[in-house]
Structure formats: structure tokens, C-alpha cells
N, C-alpha and C. Protein backbone atom coordinates (compact mmCIF):
# COMPACT_ATOMS: atom_id res chain seq x y z
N UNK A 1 -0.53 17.01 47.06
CA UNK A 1 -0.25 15.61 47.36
C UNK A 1 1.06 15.24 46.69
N UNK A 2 1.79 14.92 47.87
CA UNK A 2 3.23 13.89 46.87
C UNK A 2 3.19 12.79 46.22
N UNK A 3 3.11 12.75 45.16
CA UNK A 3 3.40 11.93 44.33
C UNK A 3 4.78 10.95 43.89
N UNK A 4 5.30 11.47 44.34
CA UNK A 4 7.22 11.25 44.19
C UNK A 4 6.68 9.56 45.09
N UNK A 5 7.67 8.37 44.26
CA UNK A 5 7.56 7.36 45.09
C UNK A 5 6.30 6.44 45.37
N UNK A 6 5.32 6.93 44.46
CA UNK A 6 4.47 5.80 45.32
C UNK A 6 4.41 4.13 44.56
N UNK A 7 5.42 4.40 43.92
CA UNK A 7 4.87 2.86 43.57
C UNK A 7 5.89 1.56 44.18
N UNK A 8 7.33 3.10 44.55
CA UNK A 8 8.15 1.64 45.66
C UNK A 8 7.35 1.55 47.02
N UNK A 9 6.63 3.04 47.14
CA UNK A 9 6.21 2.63 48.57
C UNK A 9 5.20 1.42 48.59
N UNK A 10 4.25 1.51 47.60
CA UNK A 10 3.12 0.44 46.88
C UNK A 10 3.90 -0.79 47.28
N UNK A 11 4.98 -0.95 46.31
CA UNK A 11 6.08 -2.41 46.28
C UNK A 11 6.17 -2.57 47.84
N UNK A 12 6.71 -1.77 48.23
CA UNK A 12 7.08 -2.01 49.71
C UNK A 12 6.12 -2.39 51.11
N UNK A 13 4.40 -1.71 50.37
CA UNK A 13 3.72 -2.59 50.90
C UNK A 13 3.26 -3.87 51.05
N UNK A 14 3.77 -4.25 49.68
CA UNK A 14 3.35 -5.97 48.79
C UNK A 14 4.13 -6.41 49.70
N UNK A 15 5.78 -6.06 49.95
CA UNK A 15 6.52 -7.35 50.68
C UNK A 15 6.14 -7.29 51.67
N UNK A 16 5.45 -6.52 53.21
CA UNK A 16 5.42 -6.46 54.45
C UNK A 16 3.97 -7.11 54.31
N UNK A 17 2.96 -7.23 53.54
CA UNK A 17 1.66 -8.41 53.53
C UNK A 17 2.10 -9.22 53.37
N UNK A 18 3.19 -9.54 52.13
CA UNK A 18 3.72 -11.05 52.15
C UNK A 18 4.55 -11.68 53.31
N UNK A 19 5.28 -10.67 54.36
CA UNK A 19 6.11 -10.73 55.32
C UNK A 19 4.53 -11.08 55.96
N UNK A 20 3.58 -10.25 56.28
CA UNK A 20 2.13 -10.09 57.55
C UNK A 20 1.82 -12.03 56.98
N UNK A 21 1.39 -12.16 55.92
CA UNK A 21 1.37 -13.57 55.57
C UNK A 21 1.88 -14.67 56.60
N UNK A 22 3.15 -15.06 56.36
CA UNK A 22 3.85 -15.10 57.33
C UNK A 22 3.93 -15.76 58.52
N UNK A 23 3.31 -14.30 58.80
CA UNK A 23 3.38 -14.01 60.39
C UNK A 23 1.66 -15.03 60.91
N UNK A 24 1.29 -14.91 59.86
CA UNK A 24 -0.26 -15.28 60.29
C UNK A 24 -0.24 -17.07 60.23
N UNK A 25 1.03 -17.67 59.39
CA UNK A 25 1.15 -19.08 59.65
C UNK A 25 1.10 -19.39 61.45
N UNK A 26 2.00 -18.30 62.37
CA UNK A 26 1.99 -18.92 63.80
C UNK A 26 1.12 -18.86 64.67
N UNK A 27 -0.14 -18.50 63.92
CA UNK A 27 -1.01 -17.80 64.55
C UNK A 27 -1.99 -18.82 64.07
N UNK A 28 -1.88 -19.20 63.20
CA UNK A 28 -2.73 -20.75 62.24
C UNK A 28 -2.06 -21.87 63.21
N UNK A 29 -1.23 -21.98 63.40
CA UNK A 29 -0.39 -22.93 64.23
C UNK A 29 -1.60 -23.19 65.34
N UNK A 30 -1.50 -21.95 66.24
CA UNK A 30 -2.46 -22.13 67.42
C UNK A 30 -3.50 -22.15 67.36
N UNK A 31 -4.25 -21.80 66.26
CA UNK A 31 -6.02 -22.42 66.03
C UNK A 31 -5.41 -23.50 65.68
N UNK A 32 -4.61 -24.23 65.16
CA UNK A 32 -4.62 -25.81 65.02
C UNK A 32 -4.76 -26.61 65.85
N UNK A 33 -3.70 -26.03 66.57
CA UNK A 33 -3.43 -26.80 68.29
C UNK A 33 -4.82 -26.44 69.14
N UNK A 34 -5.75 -25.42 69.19
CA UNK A 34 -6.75 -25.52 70.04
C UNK A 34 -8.06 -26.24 69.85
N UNK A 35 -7.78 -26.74 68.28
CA UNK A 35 -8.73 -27.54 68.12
C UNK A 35 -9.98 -26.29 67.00
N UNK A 36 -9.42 -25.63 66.60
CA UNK A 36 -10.21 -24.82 65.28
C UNK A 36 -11.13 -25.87 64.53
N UNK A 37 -10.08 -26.81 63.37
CA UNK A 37 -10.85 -28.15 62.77
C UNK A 37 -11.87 -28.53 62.88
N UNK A 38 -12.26 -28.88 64.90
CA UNK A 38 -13.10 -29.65 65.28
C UNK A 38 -14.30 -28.80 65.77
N UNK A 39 -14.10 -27.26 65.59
CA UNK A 39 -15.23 -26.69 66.01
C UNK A 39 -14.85 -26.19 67.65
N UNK A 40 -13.91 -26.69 68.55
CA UNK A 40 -13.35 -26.31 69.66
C UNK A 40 -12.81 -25.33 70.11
N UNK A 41 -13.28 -24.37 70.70
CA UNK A 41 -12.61 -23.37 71.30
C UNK A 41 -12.70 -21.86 70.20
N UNK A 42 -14.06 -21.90 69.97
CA UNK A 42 -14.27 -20.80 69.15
C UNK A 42 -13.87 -19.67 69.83
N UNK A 43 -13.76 -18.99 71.06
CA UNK A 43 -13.55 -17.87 71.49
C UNK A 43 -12.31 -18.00 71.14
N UNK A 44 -11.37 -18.94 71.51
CA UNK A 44 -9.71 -18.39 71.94
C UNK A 44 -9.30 -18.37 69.96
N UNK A 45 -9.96 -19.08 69.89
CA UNK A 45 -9.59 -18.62 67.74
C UNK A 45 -9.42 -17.72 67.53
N UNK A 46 -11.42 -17.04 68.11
CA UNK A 46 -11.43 -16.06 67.34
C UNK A 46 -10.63 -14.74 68.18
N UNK A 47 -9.81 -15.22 69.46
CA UNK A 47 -9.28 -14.17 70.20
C UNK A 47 -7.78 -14.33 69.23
N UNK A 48 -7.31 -15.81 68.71
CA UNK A 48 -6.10 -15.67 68.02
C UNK A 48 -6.01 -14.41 67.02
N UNK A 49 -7.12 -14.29 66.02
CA UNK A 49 -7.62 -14.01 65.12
C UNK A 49 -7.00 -12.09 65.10
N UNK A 50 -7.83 -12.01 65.99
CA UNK A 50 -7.39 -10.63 67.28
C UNK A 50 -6.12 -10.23 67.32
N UNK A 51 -5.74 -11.07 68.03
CA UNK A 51 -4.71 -11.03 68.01
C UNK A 51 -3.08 -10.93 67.37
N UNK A 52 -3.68 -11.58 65.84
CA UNK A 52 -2.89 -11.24 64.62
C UNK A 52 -2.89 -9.92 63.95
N UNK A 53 -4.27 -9.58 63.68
CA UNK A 53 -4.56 -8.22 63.72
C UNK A 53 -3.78 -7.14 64.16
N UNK A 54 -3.86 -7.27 65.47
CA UNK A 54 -3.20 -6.56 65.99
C UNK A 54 -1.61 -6.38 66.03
N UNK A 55 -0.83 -7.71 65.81
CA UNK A 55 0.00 -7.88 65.23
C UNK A 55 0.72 -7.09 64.50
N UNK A 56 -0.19 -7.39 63.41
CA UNK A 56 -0.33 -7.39 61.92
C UNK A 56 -0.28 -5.94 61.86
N UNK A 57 -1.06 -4.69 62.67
CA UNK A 57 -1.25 -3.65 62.82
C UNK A 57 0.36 -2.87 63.09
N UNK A 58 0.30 -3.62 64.25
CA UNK A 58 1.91 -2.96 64.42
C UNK A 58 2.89 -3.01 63.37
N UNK A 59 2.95 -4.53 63.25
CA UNK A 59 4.11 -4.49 62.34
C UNK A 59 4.25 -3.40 61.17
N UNK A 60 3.15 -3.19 60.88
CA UNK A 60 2.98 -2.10 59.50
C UNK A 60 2.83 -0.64 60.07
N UNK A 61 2.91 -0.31 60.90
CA UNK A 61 3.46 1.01 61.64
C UNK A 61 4.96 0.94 61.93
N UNK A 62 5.26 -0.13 62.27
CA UNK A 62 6.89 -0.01 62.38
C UNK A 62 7.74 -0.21 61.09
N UNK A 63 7.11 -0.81 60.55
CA UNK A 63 7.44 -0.80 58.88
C UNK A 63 7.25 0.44 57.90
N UNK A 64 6.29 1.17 58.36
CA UNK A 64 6.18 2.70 57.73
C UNK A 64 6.91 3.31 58.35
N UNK A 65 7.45 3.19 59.64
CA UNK A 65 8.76 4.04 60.23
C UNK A 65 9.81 4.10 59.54
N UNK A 66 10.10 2.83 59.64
CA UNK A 66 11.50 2.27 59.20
C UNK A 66 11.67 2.29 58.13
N UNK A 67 10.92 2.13 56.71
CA UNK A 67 11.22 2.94 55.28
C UNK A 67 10.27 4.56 55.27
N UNK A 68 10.09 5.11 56.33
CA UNK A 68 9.71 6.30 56.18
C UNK A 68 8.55 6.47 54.77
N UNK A 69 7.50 5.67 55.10
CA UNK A 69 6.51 5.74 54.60
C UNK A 69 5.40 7.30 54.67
N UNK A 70 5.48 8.49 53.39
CA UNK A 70 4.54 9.11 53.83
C UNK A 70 2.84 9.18 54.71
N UNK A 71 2.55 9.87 54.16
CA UNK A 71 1.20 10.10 55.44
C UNK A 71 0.34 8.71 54.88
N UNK A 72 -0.46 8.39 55.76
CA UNK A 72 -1.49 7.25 55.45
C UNK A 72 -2.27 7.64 54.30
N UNK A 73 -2.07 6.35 53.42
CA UNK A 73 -2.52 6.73 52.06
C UNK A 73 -3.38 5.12 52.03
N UNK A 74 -4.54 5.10 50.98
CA UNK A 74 -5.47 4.03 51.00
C UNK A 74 -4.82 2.99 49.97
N UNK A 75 -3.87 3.38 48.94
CA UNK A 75 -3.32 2.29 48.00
C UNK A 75 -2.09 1.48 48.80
N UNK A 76 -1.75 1.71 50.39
CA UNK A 76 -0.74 0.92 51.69
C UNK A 76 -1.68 0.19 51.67
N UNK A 77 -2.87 0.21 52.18
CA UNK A 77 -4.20 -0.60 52.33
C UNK A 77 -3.67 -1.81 51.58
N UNK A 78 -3.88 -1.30 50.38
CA UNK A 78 -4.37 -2.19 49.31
C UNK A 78 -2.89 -3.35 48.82
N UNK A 79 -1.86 -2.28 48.95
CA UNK A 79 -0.58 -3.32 49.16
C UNK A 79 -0.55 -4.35 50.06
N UNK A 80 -0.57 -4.09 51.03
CA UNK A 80 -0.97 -5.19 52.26
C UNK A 80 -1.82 -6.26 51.67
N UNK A 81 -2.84 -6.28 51.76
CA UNK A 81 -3.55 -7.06 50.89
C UNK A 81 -3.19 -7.66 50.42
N UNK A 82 -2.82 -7.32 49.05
CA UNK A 82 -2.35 -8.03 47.90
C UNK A 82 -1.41 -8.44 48.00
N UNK A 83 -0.62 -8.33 49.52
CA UNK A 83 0.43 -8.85 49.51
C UNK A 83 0.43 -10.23 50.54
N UNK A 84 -0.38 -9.89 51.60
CA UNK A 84 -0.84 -11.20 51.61
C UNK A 84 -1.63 -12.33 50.83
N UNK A 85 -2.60 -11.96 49.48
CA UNK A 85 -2.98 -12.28 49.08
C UNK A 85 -1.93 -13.30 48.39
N UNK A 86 -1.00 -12.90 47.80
CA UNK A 86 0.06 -13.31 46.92
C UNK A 86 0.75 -14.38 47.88
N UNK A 87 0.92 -14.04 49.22
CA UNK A 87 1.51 -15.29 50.47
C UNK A 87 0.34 -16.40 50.39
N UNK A 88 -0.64 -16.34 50.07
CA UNK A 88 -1.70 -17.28 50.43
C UNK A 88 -1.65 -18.30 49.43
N UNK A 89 -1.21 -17.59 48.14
CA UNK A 89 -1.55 -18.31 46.90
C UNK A 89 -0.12 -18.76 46.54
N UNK A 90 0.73 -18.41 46.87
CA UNK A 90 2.06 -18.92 46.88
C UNK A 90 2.82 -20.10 47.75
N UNK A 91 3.77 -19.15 48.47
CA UNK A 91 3.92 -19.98 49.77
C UNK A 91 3.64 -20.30 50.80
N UNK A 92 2.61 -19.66 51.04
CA UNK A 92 1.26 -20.83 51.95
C UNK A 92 0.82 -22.45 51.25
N UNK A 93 0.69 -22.43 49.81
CA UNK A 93 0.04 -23.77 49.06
C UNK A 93 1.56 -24.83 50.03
N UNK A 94 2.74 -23.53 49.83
CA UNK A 94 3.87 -24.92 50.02
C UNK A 94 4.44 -25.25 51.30
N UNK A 95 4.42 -24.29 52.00
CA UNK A 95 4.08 -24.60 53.57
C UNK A 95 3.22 -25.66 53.80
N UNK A 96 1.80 -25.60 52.89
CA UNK A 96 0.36 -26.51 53.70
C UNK A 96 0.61 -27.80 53.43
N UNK A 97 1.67 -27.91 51.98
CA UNK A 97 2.34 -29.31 51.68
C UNK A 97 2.82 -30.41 52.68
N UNK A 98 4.53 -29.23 53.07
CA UNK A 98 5.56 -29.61 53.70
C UNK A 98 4.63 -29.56 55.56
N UNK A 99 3.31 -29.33 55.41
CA UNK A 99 2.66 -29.26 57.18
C UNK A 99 2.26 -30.50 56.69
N UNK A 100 1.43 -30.80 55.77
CA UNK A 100 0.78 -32.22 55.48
C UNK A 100 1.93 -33.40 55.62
N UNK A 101 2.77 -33.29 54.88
CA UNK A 101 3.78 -34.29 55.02
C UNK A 101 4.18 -34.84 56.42
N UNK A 102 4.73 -33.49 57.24
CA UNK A 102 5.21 -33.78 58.55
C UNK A 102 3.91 -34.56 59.17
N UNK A 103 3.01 -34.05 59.23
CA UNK A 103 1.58 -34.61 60.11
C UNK A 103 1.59 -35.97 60.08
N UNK A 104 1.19 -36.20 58.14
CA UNK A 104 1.17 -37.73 58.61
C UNK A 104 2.58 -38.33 58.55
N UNK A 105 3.69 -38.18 58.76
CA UNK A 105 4.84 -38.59 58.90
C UNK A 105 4.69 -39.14 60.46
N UNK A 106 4.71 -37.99 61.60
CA UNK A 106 4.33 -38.09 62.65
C UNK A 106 2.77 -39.29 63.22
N UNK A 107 1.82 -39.37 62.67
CA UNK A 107 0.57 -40.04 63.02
C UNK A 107 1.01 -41.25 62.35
N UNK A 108 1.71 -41.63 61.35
CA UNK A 108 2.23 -42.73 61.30
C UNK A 108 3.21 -43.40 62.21
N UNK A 109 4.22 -42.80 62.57
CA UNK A 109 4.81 -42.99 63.62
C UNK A 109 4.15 -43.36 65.12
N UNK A 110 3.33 -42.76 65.46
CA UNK A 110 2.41 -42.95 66.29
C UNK A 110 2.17 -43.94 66.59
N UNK A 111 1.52 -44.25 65.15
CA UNK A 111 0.57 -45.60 65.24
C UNK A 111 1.55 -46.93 64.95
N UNK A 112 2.37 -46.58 64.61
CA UNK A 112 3.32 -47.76 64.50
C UNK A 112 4.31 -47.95 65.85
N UNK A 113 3.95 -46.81 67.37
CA UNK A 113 4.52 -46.93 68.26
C UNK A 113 3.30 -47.94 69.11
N UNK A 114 2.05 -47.55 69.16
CA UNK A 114 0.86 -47.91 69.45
C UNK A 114 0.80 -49.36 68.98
N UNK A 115 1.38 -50.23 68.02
CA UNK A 115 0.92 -51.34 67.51
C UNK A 115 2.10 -52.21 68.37
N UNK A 116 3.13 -51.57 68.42
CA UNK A 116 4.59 -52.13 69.19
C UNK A 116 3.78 -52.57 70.31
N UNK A 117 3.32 -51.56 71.34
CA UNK A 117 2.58 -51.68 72.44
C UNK A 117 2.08 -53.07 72.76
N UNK A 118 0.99 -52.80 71.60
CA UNK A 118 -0.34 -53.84 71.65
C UNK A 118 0.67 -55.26 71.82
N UNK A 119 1.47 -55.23 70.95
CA UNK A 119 1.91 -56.73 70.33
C UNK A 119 2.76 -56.90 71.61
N UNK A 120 3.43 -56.12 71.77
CA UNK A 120 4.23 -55.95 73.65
C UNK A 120 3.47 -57.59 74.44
N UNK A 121 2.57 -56.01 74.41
CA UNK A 121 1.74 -56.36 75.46
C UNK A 121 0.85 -57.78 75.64
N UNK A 122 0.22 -58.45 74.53
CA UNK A 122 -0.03 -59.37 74.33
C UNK A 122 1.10 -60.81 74.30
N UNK A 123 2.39 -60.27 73.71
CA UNK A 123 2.86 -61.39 74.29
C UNK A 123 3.42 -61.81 75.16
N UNK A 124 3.73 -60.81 76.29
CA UNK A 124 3.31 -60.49 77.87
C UNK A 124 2.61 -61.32 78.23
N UNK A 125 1.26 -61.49 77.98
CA UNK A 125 0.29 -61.96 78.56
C UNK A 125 0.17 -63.58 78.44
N UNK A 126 0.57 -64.08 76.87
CA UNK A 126 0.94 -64.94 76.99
C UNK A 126 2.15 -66.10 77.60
N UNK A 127 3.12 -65.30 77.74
CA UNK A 127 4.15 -65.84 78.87
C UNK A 127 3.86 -66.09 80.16
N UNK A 128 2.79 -65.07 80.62
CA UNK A 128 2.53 -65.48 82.03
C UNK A 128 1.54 -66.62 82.20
């Protein structure tokens, strides 16, 4: 067994989970939009879900190409992992911030287009 290297290859798994991380925000995106939250559309979730996976799969085959990663070894496993693990607890917290902010930035807006309306509309009604 080669031994030579395994702990940049190790390292090099940490950044492509933290890169797979990521990748799994646009994929959170669309269970958002289908209504995940509310319990809606459990198949196409859990087909998102799938679908990252699989993703997720590739990307780390083309990533063992491209730094010429030896033979499949179980501590890549475990980089991955921990390397998303480290995206989750990191910059995911600050992503979920800067998503919170925009949201209600936006639903405020909304509702302050919605109240324009109303008041519109009512004094519309009174002119006629």
C-alpha cells in the first residue's frame, strides 16, 4: 500500500466536501421552492435529494481525476464528510443568515406593495 501523500490527498478531500457543501445549497434552493417546509411534494425532495447524490458522486470522481487521486481508499470517504461537515457548520450558518435577511427583506416588500393596493383601491371606491 502507498503511503506517500495521504494526508494532502485527505486535505484535498476536506476541500471538494466543502466545495460538495456548496453544491448542496442549490439543491436546498429547490426543496425550498417545492414546498419541503410545508410537508409538499415529498417525492420530488426526496428525488432532489437523489439527485445531489449523484451529483455529489460525480463531482468526486472528476475531482480524483483531476488531482490524480490514488485507488479508492475509505479515509476519501471520510474527507468528504468532514468536509461537508465543516460547510454546514461554517458557511452554511452564514449563507442561512444572508437567505433570512433577503426573505424577509422581500415579504416585507410584498406586503407593503399589498397595503398600497388595498388603500388604492379603497379610495377608488370612495370617489366613485
Amino acid at each position: 500500500m502507498d503511503t506517500r501523500h495521504q494526508f494532502a490527498v485527505f486535505a484535498l478531500c476536506i476541500g471538494v466536501g466543502f466545495v460538495g457543501g456548496a453544491l448542496y445549497e442549490a439543491f436546498a434552493l429547490v426543496k425550498k421552492l417545492l414546498g419541503e417546509a410545508r410537508g409538499k411534494n415529498k417525492f420530488l425532495c426526496g428525488l432532489s435529494d437523489v439527485l445531489f447524490f449523484v451529483c455529489f458522486a460525480c463531482f468526486c470522481v472528476a475531482a480524483a481525476f483531476a488531482f490524480r487521486f490514488p485507488d479508492f481508499r475509505v479515509y476519501m470517504w471520510i474527507g468528504y464528510g468532514l468536509g461537508g461537515i465543516l460547510y454546514f457548520k461554517t458557511l452554511h450558518e452564514i449563507v442561512a443568515f444572508f437567505e433570512k435577511m433577503c426573505y424577509n427583506g422581500i415579504t416585507k416588500l410584498i406586503k407593503k406593495a399589498k397595503n398600497r393596493e388595498k388603500t388604492l383601491s379603497k379610495r377608488g371606491d370612495n370617489l366613485l
